[in-house]
C-alpha atoms as a PDB file:
ATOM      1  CA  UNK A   1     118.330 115.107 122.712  1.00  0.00           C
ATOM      2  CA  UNK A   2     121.949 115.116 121.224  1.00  0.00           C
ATOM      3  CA  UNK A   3     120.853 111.344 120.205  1.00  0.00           C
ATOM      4  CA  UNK A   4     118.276 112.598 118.351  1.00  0.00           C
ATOM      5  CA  UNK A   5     120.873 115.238 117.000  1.00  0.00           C
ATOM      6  CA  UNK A   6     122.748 112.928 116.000  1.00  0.00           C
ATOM      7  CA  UNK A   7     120.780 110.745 114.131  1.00  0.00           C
ATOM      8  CA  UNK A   8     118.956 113.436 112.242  1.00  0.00           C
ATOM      9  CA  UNK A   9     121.960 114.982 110.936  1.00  0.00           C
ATOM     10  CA  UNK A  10     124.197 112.106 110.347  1.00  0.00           C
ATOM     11  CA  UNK A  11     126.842 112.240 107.908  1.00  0.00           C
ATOM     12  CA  UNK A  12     126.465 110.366 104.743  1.00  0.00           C
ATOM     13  CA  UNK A  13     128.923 108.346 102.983  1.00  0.00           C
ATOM     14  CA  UNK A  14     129.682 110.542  99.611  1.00  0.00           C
ATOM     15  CA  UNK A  15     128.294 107.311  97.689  1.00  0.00           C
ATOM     16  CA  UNK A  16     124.746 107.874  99.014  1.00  0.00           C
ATOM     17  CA  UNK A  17     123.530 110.233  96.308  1.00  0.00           C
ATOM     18  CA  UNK A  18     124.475 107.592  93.376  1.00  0.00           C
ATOM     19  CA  UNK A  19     123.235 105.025  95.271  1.00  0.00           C
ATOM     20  CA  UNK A  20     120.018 106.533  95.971  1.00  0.00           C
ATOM     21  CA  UNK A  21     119.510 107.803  91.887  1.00  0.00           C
ATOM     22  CA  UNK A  22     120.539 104.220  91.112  1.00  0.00           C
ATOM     23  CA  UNK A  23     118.407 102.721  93.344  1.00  0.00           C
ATOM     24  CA  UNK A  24     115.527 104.886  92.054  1.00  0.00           C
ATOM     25  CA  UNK A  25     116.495 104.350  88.833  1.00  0.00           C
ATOM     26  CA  UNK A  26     116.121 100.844  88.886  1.00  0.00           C
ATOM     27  CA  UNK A  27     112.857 100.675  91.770  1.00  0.00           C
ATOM     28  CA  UNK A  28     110.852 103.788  90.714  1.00  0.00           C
ATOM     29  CA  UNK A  29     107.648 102.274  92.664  1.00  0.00           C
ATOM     30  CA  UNK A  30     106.397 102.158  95.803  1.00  0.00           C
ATOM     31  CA  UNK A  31     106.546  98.480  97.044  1.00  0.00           C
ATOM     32  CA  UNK A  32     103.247  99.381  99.077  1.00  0.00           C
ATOM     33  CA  UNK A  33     101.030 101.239  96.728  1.00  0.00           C
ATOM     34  CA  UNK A  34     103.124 100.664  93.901  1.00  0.00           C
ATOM     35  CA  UNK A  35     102.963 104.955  93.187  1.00  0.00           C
ATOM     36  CA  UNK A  36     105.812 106.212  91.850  1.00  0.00           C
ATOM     37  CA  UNK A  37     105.222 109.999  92.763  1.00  0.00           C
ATOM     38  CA  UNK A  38     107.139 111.330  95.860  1.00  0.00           C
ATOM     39  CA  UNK A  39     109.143 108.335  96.394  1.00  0.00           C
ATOM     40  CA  UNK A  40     112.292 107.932  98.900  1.00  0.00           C
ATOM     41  CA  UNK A  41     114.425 104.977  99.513  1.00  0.00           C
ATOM     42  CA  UNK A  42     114.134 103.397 102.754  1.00  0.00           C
ATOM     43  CA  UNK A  43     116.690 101.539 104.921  1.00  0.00           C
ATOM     44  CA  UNK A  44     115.244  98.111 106.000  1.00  0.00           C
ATOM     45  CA  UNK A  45     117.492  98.143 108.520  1.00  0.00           C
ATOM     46  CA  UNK A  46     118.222 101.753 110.343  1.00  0.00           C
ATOM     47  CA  UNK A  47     121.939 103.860 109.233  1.00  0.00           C
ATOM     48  CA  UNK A  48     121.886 104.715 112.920  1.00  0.00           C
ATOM     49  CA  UNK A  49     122.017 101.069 114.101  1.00  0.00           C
ATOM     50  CA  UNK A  50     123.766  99.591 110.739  1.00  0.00           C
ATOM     51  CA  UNK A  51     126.088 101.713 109.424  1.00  0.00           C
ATOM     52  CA  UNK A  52     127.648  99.308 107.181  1.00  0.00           C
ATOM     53  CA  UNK A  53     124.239  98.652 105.407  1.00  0.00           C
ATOM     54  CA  UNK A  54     123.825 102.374 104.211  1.00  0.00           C
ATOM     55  CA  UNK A  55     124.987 101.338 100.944  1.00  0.00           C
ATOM     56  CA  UNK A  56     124.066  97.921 100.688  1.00  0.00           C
ATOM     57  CA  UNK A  57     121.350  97.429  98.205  1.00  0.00           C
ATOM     58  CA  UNK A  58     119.642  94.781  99.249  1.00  0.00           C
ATOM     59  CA  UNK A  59     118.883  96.670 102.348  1.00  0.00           C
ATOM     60  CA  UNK A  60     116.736  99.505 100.840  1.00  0.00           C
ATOM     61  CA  UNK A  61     113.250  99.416  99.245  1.00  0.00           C
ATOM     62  CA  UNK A  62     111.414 102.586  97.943  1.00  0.00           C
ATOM     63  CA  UNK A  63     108.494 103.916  99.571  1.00  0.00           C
ATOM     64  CA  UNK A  64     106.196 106.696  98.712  1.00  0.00           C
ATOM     65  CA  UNK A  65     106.829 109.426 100.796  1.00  0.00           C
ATOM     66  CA  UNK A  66     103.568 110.351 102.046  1.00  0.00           C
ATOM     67  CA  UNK A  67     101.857 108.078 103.662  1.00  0.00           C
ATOM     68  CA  UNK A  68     103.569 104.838 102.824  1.00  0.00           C
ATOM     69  CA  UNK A  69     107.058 105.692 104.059  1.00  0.00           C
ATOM     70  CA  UNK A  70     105.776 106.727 107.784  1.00  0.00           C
ATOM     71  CA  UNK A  71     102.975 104.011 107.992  1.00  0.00           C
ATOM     72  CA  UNK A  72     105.123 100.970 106.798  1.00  0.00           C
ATOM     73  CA  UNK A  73     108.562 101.880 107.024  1.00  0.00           C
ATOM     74  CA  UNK A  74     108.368 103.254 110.741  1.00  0.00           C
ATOM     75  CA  UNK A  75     104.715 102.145 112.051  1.00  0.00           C
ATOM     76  CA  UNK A  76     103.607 105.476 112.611  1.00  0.00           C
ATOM     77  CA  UNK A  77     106.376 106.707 114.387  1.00  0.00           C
ATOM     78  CA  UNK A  78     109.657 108.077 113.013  1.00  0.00           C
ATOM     79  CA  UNK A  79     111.751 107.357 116.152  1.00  0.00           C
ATOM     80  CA  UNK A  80     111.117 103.394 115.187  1.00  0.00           C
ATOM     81  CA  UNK A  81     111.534 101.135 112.432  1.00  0.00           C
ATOM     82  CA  UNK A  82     109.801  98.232 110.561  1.00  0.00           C
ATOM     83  CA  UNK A  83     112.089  95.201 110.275  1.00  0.00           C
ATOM     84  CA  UNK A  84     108.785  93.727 108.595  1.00  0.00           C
ATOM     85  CA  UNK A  85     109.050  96.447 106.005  1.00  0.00           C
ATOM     86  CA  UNK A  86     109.152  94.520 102.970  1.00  0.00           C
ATOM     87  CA  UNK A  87     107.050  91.599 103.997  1.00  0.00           C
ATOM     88  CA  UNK A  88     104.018  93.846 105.314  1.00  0.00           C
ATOM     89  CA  UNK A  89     104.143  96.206 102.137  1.00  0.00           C
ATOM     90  CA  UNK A  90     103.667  92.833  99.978  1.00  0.00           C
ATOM     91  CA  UNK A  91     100.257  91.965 101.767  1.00  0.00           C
ATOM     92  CA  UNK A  92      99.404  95.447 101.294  1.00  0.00           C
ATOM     93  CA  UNK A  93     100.270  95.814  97.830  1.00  0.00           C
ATOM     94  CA  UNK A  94      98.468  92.239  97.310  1.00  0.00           C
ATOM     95  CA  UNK A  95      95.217  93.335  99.023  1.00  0.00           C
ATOM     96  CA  UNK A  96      94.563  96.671  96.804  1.00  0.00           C
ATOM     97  CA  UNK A  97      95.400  95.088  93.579  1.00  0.00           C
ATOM     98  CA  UNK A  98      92.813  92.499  94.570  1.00  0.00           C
ATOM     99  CA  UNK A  99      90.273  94.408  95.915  1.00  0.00           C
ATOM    100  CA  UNK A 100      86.858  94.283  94.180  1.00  0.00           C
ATOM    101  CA  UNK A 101      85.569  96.926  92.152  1.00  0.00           C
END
């Protein structure tokens, strides 16, 4: 339980905020749906397990936060993570803006 704890209520580094607008700023859309309502930036790989990525951009995508962020970013579970994220989002994002009318 205290891991959990933990985890949840980890500090962040005083740089996340501006990261995060800038981040946003610069990928407003979701890189599944492509929506760019609700969005929240993901970490490709976890804080928890790579603390020296929390402010690395190449190690954060945005993600809609309902249902994109909890399907793709942590397979239906939010104690685990995608590594896959990006990658499986792609053939997502490539199957509905093919699909057939």
């Amino acid at each position: 339980m205290l891991g959990l704890f933990k985890l949840r209520f980890a500090v962040r580094s005083p740089k996340w905020a501006n990261i995060r607008k800038q981040h946003l700023k610069n990928n407003p859309n979701c890189i599944a749906c492509d929506k760019n309502k609700k969005v929240e930036v993901h970490h490709i790989k976890p804080v928890h397990t790579h603390p020296d990525l929390e402010l690395e951009p190449s190690n954060l995508v945005t993600l809609c936060a309902d249902p994109c962020h909890i399907i793709f970013g942590h397979l239906m579970d939010w104690k685990s993570w995608n590594s896959e994220v990006v990658k499986d989002s792609s053939v997502y994002l490539n199957k509905v803006k093919n699909k057939p009318l």
